[in-house]
PDB file of N, CA and C in Angstrom:
ATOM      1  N   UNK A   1     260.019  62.825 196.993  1.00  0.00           N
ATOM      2  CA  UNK A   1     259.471  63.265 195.739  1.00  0.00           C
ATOM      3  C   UNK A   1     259.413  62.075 194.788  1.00  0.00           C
ATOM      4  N   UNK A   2     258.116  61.938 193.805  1.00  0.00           N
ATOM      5  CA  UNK A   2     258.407  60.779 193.121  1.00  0.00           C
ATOM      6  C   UNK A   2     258.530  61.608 191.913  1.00  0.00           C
ATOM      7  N   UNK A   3     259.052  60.927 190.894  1.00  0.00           N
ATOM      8  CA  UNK A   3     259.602  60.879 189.469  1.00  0.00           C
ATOM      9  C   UNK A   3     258.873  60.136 188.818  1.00  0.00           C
ATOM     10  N   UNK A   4     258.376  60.667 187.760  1.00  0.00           N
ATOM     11  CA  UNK A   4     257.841  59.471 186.367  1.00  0.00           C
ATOM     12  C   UNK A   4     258.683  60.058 185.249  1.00  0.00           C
ATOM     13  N   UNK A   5     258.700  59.469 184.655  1.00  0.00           N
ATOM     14  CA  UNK A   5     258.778  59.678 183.092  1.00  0.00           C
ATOM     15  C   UNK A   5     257.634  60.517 182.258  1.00  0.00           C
ATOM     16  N   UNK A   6     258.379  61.115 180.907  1.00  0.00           N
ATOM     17  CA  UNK A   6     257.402  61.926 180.608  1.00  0.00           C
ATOM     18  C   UNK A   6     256.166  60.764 179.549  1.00  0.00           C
ATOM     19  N   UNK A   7     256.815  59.551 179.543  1.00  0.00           N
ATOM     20  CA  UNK A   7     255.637  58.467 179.051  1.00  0.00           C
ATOM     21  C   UNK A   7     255.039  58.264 179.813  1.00  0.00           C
ATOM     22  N   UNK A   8     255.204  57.981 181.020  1.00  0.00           N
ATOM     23  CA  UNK A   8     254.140  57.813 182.384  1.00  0.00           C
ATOM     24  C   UNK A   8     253.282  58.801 182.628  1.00  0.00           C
ATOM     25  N   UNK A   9     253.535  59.790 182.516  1.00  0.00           N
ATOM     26  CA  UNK A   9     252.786  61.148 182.803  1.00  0.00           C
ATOM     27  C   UNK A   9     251.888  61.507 181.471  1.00  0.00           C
ATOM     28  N   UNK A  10     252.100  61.117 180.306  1.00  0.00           N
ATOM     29  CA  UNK A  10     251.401  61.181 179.445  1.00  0.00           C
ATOM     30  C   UNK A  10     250.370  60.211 179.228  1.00  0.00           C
ATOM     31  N   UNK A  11     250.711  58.995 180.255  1.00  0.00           N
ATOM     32  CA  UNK A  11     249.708  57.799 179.914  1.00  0.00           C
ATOM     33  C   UNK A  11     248.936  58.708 180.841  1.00  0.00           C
ATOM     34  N   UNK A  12     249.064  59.214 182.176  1.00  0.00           N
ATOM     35  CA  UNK A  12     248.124  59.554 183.102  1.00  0.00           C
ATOM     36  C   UNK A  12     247.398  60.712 182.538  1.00  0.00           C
ATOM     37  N   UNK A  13     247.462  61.237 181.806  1.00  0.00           N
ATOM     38  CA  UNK A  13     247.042  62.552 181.070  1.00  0.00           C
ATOM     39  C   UNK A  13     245.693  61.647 179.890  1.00  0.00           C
ATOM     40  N   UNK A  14     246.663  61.009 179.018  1.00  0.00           N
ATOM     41  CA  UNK A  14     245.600  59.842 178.577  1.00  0.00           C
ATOM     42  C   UNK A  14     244.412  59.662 178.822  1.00  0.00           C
ATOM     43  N   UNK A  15     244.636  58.666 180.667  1.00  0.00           N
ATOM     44  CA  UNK A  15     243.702  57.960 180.871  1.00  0.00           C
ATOM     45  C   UNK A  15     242.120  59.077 181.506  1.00  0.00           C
ATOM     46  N   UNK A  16     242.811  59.787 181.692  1.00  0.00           N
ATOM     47  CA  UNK A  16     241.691  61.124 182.337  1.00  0.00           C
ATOM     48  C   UNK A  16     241.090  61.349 181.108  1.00  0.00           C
ATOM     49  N   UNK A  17     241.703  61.920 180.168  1.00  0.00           N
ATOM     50  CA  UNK A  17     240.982  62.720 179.012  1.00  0.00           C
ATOM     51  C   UNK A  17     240.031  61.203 178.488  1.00  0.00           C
ATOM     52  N   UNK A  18     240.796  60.021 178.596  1.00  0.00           N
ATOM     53  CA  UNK A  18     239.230  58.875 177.962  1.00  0.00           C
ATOM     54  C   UNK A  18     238.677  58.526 179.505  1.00  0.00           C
ATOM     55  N   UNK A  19     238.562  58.994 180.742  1.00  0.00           N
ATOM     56  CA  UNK A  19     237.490  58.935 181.224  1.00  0.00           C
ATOM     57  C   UNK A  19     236.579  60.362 181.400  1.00  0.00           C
ATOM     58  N   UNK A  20     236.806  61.090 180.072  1.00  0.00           N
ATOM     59  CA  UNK A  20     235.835  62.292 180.283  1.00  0.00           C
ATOM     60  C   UNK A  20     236.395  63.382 180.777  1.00  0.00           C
ATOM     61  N   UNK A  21     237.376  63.701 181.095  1.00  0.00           N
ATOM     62  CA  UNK A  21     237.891  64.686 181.794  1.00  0.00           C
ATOM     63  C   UNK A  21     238.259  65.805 180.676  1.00  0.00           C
ATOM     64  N   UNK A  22     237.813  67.077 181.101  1.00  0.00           N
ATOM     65  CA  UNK A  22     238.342  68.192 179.797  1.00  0.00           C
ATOM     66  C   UNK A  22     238.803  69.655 180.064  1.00  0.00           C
ATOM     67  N   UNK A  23     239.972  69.629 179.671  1.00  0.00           N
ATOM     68  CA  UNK A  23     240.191  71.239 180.451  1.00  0.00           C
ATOM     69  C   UNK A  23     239.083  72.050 180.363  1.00  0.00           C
ATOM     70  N   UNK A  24     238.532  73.091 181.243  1.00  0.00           N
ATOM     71  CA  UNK A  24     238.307  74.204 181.239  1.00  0.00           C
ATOM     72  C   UNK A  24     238.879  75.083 179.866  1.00  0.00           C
ATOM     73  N   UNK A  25     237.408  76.192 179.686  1.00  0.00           N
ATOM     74  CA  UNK A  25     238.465  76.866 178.407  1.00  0.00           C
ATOM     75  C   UNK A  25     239.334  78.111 178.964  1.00  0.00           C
ATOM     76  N   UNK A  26     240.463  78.746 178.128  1.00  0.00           N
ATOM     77  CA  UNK A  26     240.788  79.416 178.686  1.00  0.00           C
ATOM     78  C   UNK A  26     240.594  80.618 179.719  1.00  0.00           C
ATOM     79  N   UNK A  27     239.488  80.819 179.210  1.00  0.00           N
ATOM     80  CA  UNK A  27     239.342  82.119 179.849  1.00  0.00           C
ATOM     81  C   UNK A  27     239.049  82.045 181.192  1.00  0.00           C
ATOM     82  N   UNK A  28     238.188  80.531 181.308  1.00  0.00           N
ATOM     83  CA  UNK A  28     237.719  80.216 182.939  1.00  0.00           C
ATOM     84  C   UNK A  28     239.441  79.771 183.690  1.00  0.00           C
ATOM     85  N   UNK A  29     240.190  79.867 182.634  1.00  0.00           N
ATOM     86  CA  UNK A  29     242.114  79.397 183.423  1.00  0.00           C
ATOM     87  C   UNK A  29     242.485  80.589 183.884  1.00  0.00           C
ATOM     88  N   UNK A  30     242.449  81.799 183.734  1.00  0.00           N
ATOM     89  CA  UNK A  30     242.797  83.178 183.035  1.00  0.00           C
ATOM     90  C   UNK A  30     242.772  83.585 184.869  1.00  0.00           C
ATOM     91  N   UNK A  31     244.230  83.998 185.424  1.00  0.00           N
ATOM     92  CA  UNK A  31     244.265  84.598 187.060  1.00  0.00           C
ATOM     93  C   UNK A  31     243.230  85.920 186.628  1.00  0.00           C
ATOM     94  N   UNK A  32     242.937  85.986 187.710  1.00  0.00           N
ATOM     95  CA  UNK A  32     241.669  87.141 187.679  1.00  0.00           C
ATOM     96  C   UNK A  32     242.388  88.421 188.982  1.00  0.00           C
ATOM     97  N   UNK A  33     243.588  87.785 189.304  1.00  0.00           N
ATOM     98  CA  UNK A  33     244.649  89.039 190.217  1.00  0.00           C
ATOM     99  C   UNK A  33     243.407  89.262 191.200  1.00  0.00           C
ATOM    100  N   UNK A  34     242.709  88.685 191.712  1.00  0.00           N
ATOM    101  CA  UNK A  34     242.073  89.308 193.006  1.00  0.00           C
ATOM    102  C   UNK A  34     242.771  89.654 194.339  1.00  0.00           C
ATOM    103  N   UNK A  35     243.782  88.226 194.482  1.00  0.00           N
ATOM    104  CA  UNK A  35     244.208  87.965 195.456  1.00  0.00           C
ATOM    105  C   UNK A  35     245.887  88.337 195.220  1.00  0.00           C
ATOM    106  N   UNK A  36     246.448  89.348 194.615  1.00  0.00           N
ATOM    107  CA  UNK A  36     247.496  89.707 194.260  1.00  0.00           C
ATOM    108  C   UNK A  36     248.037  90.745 195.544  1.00  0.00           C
ATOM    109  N   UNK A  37     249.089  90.619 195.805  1.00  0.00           N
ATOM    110  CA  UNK A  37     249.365  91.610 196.643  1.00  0.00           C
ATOM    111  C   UNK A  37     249.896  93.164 196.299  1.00  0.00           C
ATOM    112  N   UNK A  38     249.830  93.820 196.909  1.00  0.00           N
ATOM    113  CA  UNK A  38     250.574  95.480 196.430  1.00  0.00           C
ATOM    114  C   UNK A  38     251.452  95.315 195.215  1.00  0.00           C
ATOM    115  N   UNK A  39     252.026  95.004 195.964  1.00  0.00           N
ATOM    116  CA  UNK A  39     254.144  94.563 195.897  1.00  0.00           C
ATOM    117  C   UNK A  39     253.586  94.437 194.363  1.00  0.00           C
ATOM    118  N   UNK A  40     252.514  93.063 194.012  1.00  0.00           N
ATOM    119  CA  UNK A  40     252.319  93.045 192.637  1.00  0.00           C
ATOM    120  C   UNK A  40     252.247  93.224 192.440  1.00  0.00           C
ATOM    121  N   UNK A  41     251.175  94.183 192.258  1.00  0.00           N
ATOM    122  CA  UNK A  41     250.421  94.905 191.610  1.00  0.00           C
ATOM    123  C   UNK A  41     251.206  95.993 191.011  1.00  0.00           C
ATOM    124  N   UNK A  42     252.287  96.389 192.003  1.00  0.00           N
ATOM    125  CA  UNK A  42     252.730  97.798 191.524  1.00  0.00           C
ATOM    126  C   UNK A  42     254.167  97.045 190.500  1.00  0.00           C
ATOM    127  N   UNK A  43     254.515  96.043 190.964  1.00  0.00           N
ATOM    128  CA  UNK A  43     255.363  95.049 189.099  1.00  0.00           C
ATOM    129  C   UNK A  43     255.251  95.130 187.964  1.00  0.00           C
ATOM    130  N   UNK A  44     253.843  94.517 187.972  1.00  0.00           N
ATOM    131  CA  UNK A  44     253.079  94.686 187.028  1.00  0.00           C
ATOM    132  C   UNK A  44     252.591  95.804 186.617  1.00  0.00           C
ATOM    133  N   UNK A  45     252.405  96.916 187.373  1.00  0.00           N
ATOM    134  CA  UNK A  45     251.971  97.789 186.201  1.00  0.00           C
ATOM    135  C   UNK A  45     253.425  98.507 185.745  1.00  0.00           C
ATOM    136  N   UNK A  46     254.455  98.653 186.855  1.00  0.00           N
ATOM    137  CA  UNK A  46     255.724  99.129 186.288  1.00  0.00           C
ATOM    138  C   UNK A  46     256.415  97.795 185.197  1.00  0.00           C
ATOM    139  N   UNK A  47     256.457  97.090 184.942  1.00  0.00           N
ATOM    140  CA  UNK A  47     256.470  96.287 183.548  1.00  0.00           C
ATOM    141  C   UNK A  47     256.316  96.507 182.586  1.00  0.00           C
ATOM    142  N   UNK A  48     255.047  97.143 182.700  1.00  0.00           N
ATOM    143  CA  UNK A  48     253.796  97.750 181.426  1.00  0.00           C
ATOM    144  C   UNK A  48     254.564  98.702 181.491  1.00  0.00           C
ATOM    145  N   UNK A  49     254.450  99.678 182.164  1.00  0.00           N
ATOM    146  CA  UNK A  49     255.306 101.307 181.712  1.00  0.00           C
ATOM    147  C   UNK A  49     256.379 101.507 181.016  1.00  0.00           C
ATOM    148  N   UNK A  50     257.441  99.997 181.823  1.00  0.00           N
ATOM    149  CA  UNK A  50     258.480  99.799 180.815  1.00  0.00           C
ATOM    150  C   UNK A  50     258.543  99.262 179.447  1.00  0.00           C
ATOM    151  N   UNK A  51     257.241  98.626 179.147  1.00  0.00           N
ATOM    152  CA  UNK A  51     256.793  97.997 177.977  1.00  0.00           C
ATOM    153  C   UNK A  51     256.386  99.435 176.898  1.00  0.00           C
ATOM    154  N   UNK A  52     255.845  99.914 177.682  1.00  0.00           N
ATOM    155  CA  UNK A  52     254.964 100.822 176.529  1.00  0.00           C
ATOM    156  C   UNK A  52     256.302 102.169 176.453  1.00  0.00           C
ATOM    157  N   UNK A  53     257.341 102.375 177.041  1.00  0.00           N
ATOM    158  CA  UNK A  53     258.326 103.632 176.558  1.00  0.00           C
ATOM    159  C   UNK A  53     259.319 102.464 175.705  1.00  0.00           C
ATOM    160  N   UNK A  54     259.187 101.632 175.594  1.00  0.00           N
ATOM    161  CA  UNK A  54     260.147 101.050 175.044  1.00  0.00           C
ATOM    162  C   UNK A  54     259.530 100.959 173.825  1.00  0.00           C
ATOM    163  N   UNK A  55     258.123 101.189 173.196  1.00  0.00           N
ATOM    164  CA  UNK A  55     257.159 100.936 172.712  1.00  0.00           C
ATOM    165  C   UNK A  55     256.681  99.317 171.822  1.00  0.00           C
ATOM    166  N   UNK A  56     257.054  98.819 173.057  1.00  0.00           N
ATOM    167  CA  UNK A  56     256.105  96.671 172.607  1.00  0.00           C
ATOM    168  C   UNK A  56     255.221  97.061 174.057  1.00  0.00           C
ATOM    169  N   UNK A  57     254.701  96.262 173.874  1.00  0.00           N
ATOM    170  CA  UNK A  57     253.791  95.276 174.549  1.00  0.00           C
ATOM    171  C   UNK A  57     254.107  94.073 175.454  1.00  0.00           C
ATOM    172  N   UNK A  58     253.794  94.409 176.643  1.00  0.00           N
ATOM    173  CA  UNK A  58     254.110  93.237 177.949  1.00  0.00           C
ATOM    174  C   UNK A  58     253.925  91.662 177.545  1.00  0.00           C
ATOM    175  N   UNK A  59     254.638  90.925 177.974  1.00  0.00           N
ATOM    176  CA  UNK A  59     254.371  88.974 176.796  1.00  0.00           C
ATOM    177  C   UNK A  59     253.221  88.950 178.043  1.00  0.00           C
ATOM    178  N   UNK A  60     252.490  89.146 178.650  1.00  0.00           N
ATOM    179  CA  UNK A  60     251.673  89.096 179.718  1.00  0.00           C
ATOM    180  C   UNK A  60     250.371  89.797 179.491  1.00  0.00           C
ATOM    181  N   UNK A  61     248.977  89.329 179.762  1.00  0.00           N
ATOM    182  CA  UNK A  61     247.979  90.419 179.828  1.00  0.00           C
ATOM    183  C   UNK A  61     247.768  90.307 181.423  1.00  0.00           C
ATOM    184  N   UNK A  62     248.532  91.392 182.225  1.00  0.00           N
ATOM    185  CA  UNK A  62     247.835  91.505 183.514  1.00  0.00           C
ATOM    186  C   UNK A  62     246.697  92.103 183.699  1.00  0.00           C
ATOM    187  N   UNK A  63     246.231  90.920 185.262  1.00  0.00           N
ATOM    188  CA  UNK A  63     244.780  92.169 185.862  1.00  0.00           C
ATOM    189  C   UNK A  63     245.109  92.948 186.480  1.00  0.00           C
ATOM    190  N   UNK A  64     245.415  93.842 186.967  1.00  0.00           N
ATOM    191  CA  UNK A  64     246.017  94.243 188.847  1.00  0.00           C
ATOM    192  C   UNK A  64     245.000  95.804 188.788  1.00  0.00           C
TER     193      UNK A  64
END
């Protein structure tokens, strides 16, 4: 495994963004859960269930 520093890793972050390089905006980042399995799916929505009797809101917007 190699190690940098978080100055090294920021120069490399740097040098991309001045040769043009630009994140994507979020939404094209955003998992789209296609490829999620059961198991997940059924987490995630029991999360939410526990979110909403507790009455907040999941720190998550899932797809499933």
């Amino acid at each position: 495994m190699t190690r940098i520093t978080l100055a090294e890793r920021g120069g490399q972050i740097q040098r991309k963004l001045d040769a043009g390089f630009r994140l994507p905006a979020v939404a094209e980042l955003a998992n789209s859960g296609r490829r999620r399995t059961p198991e997940k799916r059924a987490l995630l929505a029991r999360l939410q269930e526990v979110a909403a009797t507790q009455g907040r809101t999941p720190p998550f917007a899932a797809k499933y």
